[in-house]
N, C-alpha and C. Protein backbone atom coordinates (compact mmCIF):
# COMPACT_ATOMS: atom_id res chain seq x y z
N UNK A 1 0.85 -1.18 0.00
CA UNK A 1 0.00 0.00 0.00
C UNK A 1 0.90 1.24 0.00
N UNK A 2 0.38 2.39 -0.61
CA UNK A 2 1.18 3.60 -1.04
C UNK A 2 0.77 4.72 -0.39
N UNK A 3 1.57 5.53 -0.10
CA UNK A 3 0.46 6.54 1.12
C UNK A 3 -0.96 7.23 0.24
N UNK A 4 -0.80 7.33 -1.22
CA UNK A 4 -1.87 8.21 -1.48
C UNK A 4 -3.57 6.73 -1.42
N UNK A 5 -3.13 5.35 -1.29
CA UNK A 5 -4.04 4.52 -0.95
C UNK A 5 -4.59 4.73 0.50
N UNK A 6 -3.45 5.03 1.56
CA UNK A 6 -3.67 4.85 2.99
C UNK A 6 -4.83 6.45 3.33
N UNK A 7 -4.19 7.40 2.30
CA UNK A 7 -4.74 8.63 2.93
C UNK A 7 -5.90 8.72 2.02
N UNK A 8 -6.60 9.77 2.20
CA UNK A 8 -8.45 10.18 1.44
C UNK A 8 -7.73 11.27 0.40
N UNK A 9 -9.13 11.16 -0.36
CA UNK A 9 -8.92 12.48 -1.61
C UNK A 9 -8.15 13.49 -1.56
N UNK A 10 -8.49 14.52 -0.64
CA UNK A 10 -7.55 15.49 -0.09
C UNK A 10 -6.35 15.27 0.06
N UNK A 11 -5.66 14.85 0.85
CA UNK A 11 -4.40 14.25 0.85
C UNK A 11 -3.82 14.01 -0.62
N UNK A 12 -4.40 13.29 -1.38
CA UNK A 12 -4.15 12.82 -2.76
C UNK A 12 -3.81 14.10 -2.94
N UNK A 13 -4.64 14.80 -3.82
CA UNK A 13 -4.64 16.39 -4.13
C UNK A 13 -3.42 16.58 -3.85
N UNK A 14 -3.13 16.88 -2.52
CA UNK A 14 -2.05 17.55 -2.09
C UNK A 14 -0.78 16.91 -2.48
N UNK A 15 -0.54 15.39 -2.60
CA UNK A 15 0.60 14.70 -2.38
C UNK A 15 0.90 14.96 -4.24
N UNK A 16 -0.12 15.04 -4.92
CA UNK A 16 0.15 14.65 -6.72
C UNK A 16 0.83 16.16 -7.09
N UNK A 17 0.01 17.44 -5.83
CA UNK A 17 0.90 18.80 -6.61
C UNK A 17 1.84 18.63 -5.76
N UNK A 18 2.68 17.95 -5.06
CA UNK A 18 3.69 18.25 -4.83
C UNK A 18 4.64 17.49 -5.82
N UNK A 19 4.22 16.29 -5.90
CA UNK A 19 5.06 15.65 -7.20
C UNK A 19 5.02 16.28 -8.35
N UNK A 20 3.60 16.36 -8.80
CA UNK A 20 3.92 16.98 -10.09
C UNK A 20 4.21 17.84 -10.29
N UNK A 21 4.09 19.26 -9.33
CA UNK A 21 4.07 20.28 -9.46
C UNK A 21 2.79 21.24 -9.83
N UNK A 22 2.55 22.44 -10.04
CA UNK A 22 1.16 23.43 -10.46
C UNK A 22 0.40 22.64 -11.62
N UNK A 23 -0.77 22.25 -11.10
CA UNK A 23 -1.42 21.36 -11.67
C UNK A 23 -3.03 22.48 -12.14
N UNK A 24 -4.09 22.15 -13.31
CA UNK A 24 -4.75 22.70 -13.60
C UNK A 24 -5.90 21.44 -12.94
N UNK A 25 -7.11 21.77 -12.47
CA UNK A 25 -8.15 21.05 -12.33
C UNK A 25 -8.41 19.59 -13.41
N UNK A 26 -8.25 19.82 -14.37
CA UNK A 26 -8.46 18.91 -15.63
C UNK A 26 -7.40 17.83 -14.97
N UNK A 27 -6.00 18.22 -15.49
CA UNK A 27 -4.61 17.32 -15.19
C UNK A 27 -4.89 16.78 -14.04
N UNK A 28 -5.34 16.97 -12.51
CA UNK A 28 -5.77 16.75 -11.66
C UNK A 28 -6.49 15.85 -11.79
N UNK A 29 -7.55 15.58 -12.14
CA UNK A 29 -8.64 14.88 -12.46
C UNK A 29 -8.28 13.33 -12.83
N UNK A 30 -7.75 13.89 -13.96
CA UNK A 30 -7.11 12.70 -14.92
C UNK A 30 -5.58 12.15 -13.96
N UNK A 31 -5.05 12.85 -13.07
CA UNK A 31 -3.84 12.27 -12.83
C UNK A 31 -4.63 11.25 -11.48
N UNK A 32 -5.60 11.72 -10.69
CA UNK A 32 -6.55 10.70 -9.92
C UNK A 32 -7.76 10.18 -10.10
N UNK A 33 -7.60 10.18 -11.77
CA UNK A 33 -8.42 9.30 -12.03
C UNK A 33 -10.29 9.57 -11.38
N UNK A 34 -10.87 11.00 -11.20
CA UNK A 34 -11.36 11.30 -10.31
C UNK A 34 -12.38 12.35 -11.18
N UNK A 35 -13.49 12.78 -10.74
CA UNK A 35 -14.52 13.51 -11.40
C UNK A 35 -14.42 15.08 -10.77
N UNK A 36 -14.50 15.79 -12.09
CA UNK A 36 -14.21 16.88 -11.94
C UNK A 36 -15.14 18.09 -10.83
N UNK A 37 -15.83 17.39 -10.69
CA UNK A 37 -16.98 18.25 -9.74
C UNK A 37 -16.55 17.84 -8.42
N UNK A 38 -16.45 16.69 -8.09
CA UNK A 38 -16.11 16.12 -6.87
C UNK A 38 -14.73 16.70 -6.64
N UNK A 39 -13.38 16.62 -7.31
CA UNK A 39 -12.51 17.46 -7.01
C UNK A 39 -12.44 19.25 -7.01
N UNK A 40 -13.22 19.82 -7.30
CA UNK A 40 -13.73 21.00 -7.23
C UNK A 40 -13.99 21.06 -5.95
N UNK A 41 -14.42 20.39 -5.32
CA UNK A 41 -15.23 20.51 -3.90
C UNK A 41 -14.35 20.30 -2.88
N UNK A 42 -13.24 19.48 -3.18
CA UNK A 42 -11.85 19.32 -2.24
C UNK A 42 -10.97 19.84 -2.36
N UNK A 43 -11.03 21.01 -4.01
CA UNK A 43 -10.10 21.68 -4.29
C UNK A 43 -10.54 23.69 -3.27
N UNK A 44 -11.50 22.99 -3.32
CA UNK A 44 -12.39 24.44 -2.46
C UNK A 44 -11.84 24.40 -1.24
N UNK A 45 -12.05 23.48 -0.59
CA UNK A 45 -12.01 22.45 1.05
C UNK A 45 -10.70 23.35 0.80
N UNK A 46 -9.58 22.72 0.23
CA UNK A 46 -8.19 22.68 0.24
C UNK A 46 -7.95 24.63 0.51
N UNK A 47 -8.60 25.15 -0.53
CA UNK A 47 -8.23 26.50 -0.43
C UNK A 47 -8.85 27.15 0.48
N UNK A 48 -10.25 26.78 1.32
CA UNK A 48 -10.25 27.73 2.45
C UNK A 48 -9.18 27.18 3.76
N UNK A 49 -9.19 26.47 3.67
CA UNK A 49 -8.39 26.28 4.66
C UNK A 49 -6.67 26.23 4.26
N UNK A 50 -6.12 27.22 3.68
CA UNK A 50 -5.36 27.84 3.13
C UNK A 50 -3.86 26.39 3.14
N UNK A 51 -4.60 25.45 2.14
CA UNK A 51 -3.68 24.16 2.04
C UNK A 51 -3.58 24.42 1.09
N UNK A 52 -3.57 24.57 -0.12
CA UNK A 52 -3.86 24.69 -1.90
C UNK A 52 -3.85 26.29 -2.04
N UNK A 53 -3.35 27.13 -3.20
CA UNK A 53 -3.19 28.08 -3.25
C UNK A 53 -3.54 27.87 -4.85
N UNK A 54 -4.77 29.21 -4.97
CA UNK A 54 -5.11 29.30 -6.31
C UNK A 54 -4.25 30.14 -7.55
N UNK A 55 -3.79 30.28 -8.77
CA UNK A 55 -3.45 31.14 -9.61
C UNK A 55 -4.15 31.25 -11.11
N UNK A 56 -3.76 32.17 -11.66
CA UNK A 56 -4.56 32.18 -12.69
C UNK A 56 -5.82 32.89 -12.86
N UNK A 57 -6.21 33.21 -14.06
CA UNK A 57 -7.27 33.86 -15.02
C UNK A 57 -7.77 33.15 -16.19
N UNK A 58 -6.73 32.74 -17.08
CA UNK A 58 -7.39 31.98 -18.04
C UNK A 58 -7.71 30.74 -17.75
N UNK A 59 -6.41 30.49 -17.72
CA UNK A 59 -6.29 28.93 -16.56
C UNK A 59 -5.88 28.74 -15.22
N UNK A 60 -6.91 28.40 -14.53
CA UNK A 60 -6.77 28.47 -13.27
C UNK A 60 -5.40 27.33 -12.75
N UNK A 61 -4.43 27.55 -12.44
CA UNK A 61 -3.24 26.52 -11.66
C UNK A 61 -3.69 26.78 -10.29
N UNK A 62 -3.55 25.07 -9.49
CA UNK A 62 -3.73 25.04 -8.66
C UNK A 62 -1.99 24.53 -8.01
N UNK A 63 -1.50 25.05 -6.57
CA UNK A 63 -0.21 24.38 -5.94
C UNK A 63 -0.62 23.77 -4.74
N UNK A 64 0.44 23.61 -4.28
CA UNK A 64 0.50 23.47 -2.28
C UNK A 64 0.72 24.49 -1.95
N UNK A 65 0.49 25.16 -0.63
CA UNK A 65 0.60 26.18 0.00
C UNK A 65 2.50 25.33 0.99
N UNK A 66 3.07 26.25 0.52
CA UNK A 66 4.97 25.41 0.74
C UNK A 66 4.66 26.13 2.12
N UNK A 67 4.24 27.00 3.01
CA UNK A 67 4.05 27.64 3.92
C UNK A 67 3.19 27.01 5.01
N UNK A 68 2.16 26.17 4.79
CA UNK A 68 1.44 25.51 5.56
C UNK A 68 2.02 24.07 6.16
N UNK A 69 1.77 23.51 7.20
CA UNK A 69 2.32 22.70 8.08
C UNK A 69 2.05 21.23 7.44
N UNK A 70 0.72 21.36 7.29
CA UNK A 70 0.55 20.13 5.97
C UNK A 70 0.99 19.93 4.75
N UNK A 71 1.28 20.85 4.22
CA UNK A 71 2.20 20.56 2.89
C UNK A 71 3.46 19.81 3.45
N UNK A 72 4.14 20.92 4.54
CA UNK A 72 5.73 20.43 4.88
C UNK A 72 5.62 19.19 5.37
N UNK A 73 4.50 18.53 6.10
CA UNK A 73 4.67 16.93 6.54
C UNK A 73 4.35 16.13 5.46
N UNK A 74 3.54 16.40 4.59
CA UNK A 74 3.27 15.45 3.30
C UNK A 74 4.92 15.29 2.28
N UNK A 75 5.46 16.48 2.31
CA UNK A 75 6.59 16.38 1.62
C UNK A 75 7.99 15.62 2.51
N UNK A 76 7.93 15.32 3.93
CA UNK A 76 8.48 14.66 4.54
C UNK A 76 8.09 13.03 4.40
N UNK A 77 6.85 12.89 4.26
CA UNK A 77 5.89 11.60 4.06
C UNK A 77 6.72 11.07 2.52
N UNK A 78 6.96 11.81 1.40
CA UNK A 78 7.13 11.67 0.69
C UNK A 78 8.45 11.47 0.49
N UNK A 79 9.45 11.76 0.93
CA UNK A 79 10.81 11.96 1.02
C UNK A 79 10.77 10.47 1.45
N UNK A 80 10.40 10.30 2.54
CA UNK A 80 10.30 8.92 3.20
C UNK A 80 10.06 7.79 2.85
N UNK A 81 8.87 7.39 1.83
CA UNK A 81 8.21 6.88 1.24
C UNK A 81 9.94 6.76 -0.24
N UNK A 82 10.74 7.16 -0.59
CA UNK A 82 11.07 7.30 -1.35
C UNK A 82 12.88 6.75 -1.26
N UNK A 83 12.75 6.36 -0.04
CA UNK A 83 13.81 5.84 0.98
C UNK A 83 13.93 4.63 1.12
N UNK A 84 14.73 3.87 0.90
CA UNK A 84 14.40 2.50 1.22
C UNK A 84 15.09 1.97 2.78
N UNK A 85 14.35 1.22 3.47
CA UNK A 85 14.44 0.62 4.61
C UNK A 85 15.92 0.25 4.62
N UNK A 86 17.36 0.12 5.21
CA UNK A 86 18.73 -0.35 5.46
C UNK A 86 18.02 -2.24 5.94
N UNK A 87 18.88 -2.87 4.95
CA UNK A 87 18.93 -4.43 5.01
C UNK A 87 19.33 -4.65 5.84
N UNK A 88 18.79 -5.74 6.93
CA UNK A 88 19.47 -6.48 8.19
C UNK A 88 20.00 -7.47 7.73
């Protein structure tokens, strides 16, 4: 199991823009496999509670907020996850 299995939607969200980087709603969608209305609604979640940071006019890019406490532990989660265990 992979952390974005262990954790919920949100989490996802957060863990795919940190890999992938500034992601548009669409790319999002398609990178979790996930319906665009339903991520709209966690992409909302995400930005009031100032986890996700919006940009854009034509096309809206969505990031991580690199400033919030949850981004910095997901990107530790990830670092980790990316580590392999020392052989006994």
């Amino acid at each position: 199991m992979n952390i974005e299995e262990f954790f919920g939607v949100r989490v996802r969200v957060v863990l795919a823009l940190l890999r992938n980087g500034p992601m548009t709603q669409t790319a999002l969608a398609r990178e979790l496999n996930a319906n665009t209305r339903t991520l709209k609604r966690h992409l909302n979640w995400l930005m009031e509670n100032g986890i996700v940071i919006k940009h854009g006019t034509l096309y809206t890019i969505y990031e991580p907020n690199p400033n919030h406490p949850i981004t910095k532990t997901l990107q530790q989660l990830i670092q980790l996850s990316n580590t392999r265990a020392p052989k006994r």
